[in-house]
Protein backbone atom coordinates (compact mmCIF):
# COMPACT_ATOMS: atom_id res chain seq x y z
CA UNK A 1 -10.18 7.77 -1.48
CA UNK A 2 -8.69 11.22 -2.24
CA UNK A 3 -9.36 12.93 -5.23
CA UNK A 4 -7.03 12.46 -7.77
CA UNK A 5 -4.05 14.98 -7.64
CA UNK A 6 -1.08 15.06 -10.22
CA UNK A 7 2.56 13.88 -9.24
CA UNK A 8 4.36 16.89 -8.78
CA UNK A 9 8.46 16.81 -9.69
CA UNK A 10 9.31 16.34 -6.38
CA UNK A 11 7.72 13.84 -5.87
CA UNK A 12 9.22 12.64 -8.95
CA UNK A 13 12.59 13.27 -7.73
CA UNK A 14 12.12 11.72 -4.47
CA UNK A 15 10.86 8.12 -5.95
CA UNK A 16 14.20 7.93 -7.89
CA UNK A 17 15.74 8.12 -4.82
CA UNK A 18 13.75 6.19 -2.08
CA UNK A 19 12.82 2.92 -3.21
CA UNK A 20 10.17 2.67 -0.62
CA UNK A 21 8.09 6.10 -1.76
CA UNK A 22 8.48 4.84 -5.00
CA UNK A 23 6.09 1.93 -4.08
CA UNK A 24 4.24 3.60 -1.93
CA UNK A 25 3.81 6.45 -5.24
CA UNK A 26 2.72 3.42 -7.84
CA UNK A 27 0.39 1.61 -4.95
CA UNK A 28 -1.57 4.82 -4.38
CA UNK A 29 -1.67 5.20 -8.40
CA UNK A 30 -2.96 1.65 -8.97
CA UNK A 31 -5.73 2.37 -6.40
CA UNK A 32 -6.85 5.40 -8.33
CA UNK A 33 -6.83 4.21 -11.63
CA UNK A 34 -8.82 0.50 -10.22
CA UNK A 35 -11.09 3.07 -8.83
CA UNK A 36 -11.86 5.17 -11.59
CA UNK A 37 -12.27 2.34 -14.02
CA UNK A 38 -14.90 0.98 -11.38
CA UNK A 39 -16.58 4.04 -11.41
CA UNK A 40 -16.42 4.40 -15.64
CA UNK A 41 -17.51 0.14 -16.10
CA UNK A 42 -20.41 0.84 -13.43
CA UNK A 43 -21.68 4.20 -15.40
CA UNK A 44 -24.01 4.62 -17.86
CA UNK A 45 -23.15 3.84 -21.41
CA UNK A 46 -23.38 7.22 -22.64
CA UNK A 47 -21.59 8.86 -19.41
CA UNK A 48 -18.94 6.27 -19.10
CA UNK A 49 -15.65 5.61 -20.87
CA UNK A 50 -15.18 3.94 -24.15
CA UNK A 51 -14.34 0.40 -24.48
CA UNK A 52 -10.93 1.43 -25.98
CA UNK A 53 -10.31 4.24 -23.05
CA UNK A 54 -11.28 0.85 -20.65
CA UNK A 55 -8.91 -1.63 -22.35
CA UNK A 56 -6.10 1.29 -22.11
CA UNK A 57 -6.58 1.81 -18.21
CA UNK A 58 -6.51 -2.28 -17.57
CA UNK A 59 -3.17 -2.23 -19.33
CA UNK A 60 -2.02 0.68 -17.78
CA UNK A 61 -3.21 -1.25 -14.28
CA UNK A 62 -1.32 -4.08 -15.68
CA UNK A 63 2.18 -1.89 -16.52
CA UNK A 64 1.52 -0.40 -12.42
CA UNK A 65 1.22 -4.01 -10.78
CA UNK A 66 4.09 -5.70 -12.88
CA UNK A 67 6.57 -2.00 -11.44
CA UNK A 68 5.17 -2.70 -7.41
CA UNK A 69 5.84 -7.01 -8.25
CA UNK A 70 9.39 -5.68 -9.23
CA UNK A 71 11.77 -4.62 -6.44
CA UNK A 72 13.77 -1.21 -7.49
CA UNK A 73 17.40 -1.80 -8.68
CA UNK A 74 19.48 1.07 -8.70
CA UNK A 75 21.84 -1.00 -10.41
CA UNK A 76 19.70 -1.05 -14.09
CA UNK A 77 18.93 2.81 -13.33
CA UNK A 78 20.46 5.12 -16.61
């Protein structure tokens, strides 16, 4: 997988818009963050990430799989 690279605005901009990139946008971000918590669980204690930094990133995976389960309504957008 790719390094990980920020979203940039437009990208940003376009996900409001196109329902489509926006799942394609919170797919690729689930995949890095399942990745990097891999990578932190399988380290060494003292190089790895904290218990609390690990429980944050599982809920954050959480928060990104319940936004792909839920199809994009521009109907409840502000």
């Amino acid at each position: 997988m790719n390094p990980y690279s920020p979203v940039t605005e437009a990208e940003l901009d376009r996900a409001r818009r196109d329902p489509a990139f926006r799942q394609k946008l919170l797919q690729q971000s689930l995949e890095t963050l399942l990745g990097s918590l891999q990578r932190r669980r399988q380290a060494p204690r003292s190089a790895g990430a904290s218990d609390a930094q690990i429980r944050e990133g599982v809920t954050l995976a959480v928060r990104l799989a319940e936004l792909i389960q839920t199809p994009a309504d521009p109907a409840n957008r502000a």
